[in-house]
PDB file of N, CA and C in Angstrom:
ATOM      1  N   UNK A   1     -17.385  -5.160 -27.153  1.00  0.00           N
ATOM      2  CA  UNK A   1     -16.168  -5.949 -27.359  1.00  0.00           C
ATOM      3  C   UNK A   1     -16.522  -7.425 -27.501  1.00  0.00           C
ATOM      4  N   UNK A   2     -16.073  -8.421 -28.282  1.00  0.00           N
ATOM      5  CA  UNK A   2     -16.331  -9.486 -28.648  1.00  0.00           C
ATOM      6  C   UNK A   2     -15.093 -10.008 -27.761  1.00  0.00           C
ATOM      7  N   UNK A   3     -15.804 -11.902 -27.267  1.00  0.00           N
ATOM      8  CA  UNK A   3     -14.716 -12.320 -26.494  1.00  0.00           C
ATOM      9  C   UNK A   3     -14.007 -12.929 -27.263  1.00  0.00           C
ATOM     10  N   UNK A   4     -13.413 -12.944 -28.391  1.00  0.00           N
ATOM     11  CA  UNK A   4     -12.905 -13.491 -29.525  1.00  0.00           C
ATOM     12  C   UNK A   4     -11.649 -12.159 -29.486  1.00  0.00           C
ATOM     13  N   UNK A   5     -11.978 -10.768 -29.769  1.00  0.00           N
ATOM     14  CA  UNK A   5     -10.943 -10.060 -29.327  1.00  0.00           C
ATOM     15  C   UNK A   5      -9.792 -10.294 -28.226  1.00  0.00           C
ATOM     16  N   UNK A   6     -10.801 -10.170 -27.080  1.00  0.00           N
ATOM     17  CA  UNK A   6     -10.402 -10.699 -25.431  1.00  0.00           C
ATOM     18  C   UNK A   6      -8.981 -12.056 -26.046  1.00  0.00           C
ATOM     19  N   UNK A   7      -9.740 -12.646 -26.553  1.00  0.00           N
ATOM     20  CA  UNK A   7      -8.780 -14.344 -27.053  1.00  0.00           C
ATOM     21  C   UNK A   7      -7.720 -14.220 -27.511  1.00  0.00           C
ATOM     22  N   UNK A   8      -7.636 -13.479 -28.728  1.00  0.00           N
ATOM     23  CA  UNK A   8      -6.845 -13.808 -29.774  1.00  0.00           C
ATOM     24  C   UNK A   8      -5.476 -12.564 -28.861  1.00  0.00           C
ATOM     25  N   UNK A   9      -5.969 -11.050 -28.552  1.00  0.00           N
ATOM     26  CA  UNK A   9      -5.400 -10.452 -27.792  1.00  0.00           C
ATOM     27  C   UNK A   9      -4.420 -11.025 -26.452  1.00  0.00           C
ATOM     28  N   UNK A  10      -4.706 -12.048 -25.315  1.00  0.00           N
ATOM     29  CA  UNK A  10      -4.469 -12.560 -24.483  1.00  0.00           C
ATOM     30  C   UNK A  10      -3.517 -13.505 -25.307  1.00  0.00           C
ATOM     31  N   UNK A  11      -3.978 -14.588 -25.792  1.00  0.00           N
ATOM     32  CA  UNK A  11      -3.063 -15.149 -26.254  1.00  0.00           C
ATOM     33  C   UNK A  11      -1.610 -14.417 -27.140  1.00  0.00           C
ATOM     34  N   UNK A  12      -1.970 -13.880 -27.949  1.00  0.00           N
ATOM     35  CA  UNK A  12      -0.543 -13.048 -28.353  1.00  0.00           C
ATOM     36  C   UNK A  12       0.223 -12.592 -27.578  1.00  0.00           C
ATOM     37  N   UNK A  13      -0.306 -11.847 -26.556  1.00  0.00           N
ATOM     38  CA  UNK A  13       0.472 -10.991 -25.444  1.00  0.00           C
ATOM     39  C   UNK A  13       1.214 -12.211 -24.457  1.00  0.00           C
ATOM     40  N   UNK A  14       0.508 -13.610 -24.403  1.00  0.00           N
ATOM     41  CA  UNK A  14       1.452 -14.770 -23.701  1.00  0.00           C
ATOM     42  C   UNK A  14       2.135 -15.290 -24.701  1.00  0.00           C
ATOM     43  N   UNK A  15       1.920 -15.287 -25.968  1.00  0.00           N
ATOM     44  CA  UNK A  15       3.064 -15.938 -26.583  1.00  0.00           C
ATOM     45  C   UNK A  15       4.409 -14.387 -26.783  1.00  0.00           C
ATOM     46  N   UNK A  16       4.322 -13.902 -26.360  1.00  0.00           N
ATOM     47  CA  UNK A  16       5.618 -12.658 -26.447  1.00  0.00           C
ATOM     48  C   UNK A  16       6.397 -13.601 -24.856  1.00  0.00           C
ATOM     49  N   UNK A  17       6.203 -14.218 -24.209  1.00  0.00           N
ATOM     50  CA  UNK A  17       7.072 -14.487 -23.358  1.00  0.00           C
ATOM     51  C   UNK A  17       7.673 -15.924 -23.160  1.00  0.00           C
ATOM     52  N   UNK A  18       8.793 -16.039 -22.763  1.00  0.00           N
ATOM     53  CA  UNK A  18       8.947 -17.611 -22.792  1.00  0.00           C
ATOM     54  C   UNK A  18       8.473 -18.641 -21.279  1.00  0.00           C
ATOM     55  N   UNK A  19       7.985 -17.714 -20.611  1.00  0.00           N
ATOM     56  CA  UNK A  19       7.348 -18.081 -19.189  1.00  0.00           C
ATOM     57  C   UNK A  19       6.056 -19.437 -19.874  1.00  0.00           C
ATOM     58  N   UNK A  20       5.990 -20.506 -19.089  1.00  0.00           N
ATOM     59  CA  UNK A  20       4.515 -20.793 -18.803  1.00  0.00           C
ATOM     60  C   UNK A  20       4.363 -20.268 -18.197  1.00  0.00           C
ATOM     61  N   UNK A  21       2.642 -19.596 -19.213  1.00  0.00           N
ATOM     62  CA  UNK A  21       1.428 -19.039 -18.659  1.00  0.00           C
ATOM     63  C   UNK A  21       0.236 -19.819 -18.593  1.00  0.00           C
ATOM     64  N   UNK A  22      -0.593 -20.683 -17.328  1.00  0.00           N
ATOM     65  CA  UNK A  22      -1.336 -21.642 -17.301  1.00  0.00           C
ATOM     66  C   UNK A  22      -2.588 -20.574 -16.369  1.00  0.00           C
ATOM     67  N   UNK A  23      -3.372 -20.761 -17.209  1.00  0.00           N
ATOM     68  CA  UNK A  23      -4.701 -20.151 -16.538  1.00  0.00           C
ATOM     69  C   UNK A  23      -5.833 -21.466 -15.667  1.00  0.00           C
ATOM     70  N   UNK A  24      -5.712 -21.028 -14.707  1.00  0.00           N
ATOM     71  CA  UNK A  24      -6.830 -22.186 -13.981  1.00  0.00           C
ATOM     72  C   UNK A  24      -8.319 -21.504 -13.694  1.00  0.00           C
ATOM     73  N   UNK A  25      -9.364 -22.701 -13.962  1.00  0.00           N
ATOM     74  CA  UNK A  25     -10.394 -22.041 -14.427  1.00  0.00           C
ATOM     75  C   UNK A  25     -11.191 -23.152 -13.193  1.00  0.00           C
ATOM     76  N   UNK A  26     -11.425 -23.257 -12.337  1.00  0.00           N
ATOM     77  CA  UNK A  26     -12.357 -24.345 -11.358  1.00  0.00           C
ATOM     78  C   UNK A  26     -10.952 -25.355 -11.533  1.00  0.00           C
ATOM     79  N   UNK A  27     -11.181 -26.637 -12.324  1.00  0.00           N
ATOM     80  CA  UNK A  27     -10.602 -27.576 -11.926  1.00  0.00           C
ATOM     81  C   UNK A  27      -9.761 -27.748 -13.488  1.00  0.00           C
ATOM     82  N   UNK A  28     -10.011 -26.493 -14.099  1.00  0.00           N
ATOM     83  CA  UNK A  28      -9.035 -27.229 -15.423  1.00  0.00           C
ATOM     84  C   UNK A  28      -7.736 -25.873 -15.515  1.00  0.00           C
ATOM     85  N   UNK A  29      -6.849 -26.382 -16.110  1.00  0.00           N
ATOM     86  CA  UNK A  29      -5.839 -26.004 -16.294  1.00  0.00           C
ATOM     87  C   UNK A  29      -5.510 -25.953 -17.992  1.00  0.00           C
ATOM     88  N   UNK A  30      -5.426 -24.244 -18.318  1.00  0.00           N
ATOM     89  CA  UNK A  30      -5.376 -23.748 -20.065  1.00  0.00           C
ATOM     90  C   UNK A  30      -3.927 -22.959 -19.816  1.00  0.00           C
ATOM     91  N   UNK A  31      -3.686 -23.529 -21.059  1.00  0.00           N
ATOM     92  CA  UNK A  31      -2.451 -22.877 -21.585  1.00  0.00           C
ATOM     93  C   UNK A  31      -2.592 -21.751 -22.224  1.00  0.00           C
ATOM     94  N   UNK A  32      -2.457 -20.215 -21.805  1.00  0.00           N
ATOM     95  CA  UNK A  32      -2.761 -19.661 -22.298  1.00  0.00           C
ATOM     96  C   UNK A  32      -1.935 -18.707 -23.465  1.00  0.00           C
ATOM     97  N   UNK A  33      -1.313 -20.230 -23.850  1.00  0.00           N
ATOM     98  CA  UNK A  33      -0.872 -19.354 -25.663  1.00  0.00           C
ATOM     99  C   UNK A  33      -1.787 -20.083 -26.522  1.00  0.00           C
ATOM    100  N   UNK A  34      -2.528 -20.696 -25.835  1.00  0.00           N
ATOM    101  CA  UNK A  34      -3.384 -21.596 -26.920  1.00  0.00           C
ATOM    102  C   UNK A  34      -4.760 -20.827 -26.756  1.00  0.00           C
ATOM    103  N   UNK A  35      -5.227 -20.219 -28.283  1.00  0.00           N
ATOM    104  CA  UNK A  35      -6.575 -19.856 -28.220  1.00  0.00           C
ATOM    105  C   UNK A  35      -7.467 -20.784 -28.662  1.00  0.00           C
ATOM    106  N   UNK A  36      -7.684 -22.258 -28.775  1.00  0.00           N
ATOM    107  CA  UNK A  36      -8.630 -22.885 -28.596  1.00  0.00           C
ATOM    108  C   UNK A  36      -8.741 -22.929 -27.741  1.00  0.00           C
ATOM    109  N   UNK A  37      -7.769 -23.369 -26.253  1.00  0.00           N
ATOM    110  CA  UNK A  37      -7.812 -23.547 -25.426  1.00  0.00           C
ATOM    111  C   UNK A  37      -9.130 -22.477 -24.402  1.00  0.00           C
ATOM    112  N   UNK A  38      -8.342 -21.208 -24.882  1.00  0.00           N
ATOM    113  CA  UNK A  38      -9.128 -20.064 -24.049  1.00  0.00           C
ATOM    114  C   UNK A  38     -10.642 -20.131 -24.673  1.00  0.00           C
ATOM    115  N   UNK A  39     -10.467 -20.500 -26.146  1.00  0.00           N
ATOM    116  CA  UNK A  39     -11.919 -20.033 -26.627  1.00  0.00           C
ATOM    117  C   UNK A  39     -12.890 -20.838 -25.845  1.00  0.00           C
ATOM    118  N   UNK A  40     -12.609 -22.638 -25.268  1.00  0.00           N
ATOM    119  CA  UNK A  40     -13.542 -23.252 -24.726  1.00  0.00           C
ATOM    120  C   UNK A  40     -13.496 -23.163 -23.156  1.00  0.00           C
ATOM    121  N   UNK A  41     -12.786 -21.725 -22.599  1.00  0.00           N
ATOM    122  CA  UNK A  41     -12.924 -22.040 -21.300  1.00  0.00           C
ATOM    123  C   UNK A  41     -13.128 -19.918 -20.771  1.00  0.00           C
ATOM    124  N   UNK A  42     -12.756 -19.455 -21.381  1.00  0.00           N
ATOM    125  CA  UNK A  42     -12.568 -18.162 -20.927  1.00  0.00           C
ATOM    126  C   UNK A  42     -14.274 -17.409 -21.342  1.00  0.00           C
ATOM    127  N   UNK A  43     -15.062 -17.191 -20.184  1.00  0.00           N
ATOM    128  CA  UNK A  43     -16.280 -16.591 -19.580  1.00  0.00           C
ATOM    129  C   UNK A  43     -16.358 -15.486 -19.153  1.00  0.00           C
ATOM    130  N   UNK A  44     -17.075 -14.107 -19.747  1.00  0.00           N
ATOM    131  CA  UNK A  44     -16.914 -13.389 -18.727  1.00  0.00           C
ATOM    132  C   UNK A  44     -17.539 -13.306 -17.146  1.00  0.00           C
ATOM    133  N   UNK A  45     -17.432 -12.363 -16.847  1.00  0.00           N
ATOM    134  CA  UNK A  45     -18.101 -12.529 -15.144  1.00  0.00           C
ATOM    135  C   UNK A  45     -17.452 -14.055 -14.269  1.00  0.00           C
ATOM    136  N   UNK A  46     -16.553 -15.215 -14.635  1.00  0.00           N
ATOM    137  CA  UNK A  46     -16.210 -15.896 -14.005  1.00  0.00           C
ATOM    138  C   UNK A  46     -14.687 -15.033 -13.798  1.00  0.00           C
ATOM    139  N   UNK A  47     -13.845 -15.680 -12.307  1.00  0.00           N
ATOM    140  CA  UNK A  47     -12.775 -15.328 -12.322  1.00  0.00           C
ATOM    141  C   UNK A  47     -11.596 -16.303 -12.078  1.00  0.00           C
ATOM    142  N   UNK A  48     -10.672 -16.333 -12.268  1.00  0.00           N
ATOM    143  CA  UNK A  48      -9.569 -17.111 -12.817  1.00  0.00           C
ATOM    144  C   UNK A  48      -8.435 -16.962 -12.231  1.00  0.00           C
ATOM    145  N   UNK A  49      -7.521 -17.777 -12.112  1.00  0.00           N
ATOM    146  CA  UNK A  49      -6.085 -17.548 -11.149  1.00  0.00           C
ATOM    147  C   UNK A  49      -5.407 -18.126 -12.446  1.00  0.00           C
ATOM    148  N   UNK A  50      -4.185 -17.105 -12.272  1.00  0.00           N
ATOM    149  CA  UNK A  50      -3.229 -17.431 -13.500  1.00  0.00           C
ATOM    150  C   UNK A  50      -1.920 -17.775 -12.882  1.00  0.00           C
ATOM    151  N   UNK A  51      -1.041 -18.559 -13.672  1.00  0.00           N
ATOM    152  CA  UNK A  51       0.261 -19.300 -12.834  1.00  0.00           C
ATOM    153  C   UNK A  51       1.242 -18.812 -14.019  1.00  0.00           C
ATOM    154  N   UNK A  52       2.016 -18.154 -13.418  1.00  0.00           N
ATOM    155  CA  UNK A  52       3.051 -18.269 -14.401  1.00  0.00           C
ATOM    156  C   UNK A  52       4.603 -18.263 -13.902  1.00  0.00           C
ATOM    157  N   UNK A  53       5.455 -19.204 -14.644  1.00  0.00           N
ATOM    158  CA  UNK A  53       6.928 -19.807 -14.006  1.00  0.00           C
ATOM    159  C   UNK A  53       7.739 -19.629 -15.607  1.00  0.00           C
ATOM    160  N   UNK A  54       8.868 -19.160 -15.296  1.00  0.00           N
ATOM    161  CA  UNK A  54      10.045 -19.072 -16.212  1.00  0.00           C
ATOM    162  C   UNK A  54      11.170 -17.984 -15.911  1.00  0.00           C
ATOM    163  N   UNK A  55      11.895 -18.033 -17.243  1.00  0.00           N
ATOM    164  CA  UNK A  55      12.482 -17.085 -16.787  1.00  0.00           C
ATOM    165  C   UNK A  55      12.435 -15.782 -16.620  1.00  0.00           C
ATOM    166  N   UNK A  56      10.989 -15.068 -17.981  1.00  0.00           N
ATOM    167  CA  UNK A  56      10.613 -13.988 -17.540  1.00  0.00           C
ATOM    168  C   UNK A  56       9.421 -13.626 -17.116  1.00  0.00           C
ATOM    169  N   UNK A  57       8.716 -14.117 -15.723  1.00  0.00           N
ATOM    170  CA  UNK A  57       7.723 -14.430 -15.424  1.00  0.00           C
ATOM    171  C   UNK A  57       7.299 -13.241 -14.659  1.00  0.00           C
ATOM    172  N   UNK A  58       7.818 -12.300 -14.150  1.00  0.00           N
ATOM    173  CA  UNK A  58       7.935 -10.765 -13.844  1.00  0.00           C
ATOM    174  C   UNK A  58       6.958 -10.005 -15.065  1.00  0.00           C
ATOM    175  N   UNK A  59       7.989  -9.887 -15.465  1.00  0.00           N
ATOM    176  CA  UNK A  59       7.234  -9.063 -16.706  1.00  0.00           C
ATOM    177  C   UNK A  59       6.124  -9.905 -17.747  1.00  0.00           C
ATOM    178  N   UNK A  60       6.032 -11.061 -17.724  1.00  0.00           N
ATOM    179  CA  UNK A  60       4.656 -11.446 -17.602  1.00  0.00           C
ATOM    180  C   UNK A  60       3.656 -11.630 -17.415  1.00  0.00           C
ATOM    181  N   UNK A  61       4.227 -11.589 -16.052  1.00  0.00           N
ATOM    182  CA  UNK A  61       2.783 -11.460 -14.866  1.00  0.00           C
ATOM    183  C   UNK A  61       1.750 -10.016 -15.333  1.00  0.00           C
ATOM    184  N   UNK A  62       2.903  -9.228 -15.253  1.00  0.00           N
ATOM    185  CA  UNK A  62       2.549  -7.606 -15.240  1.00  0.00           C
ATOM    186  C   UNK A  62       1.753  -7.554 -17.024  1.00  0.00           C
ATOM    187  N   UNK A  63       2.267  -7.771 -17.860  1.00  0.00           N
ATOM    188  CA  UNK A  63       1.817  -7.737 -19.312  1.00  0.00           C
ATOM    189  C   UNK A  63       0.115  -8.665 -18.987  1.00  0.00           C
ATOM    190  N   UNK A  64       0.352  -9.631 -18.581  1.00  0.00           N
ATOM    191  CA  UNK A  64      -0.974 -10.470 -18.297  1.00  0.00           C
ATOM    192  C   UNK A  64      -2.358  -9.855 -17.621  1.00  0.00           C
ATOM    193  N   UNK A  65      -1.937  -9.177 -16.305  1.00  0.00           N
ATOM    194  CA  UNK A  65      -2.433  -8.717 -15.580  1.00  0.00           C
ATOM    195  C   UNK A  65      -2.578  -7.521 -16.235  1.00  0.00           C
ATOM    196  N   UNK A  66      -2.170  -7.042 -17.209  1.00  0.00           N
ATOM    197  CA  UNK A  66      -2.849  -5.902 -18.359  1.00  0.00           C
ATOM    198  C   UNK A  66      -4.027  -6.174 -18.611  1.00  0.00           C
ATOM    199  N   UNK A  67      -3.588  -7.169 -19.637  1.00  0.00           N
ATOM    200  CA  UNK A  67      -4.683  -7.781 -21.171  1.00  0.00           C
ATOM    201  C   UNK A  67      -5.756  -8.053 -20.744  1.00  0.00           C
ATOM    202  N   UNK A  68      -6.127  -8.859 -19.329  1.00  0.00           N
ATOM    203  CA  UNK A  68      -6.992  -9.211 -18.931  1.00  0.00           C
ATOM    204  C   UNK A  68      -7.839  -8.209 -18.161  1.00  0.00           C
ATOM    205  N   UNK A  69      -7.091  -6.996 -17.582  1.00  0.00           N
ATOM    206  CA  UNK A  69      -8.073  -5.899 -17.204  1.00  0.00           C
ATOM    207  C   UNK A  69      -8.440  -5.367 -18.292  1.00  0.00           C
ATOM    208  N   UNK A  70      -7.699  -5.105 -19.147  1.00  0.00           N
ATOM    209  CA  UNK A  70      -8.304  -4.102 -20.520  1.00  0.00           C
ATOM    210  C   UNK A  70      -9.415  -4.841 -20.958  1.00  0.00           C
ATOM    211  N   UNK A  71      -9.479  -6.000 -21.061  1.00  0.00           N
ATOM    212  CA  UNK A  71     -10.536  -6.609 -21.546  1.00  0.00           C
ATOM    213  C   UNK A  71     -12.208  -6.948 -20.572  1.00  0.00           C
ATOM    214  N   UNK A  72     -12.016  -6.184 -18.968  1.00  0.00           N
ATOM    215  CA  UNK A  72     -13.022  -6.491 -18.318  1.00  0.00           C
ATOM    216  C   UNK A  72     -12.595  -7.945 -17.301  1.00  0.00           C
ATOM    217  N   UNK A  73     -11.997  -8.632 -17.568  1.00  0.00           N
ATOM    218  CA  UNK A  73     -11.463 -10.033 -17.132  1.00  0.00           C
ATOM    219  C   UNK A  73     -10.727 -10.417 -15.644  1.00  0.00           C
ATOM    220  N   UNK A  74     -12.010 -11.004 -14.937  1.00  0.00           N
ATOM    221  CA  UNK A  74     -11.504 -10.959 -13.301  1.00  0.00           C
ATOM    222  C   UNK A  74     -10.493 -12.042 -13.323  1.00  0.00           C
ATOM    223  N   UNK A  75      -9.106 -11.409 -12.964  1.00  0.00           N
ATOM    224  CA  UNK A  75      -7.559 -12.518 -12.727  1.00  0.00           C
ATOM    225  C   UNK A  75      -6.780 -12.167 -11.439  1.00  0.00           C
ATOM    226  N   UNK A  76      -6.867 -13.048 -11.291  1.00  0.00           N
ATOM    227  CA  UNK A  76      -5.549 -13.105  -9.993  1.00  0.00           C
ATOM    228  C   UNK A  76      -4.614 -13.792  -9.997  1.00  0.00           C
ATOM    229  N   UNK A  77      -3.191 -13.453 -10.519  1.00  0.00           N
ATOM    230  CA  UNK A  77      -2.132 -13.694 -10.680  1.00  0.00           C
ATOM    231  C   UNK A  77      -1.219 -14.318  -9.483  1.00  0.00           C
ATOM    232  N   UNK A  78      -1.496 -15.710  -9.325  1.00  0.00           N
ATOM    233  CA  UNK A  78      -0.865 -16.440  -8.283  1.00  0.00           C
ATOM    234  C   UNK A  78       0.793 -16.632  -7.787  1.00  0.00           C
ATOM    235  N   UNK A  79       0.812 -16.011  -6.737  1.00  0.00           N
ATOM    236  CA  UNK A  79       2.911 -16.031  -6.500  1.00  0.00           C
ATOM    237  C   UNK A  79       2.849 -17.439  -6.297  1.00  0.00           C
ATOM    238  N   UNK A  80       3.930 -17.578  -6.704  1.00  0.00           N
ATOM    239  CA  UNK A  80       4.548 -18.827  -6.624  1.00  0.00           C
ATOM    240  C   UNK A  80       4.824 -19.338  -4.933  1.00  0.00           C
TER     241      UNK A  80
END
């Protein structure tokens, strides 16, 4: 699997929601409807806490916490 799949995949699946979805990576903070964004920060074997706030941030979380297992991708989806 190429992490370019992983990318372009993740990002689509956050732009289906109107939630910010902000992936924190150490000390930076990616927007993850943006695949430049992910392309210069998303590693495998590192792991990542994801934030997400709106109105459908439920079923975001859950869609998120998909994409990123299907793809191998250590996330932990932070409650608010």
């Amino acid at each position: 699997m190429s992490n370019n799949a992983a990318i372009v995949d993740i990002s689509q699946t956050a732009n289906r929601f109107r939630s910010s979805i902000v992936l924190q990576a150490e000390n930076k903070y990616i927007d993850v409807k943006s695949i430049l964004g992910l392309f210069t920060t998303l590693v495998s074997g590192h792991s990542y806490e994801l934030h997400v706030h709106g109105p459908d941030a439920d079923e975001a979380k859950v869609a998120m916490a998909e994409v990123f297992a299907k793809h191998n991708l250590n996330i932990a989806v932070v409650a608010d």
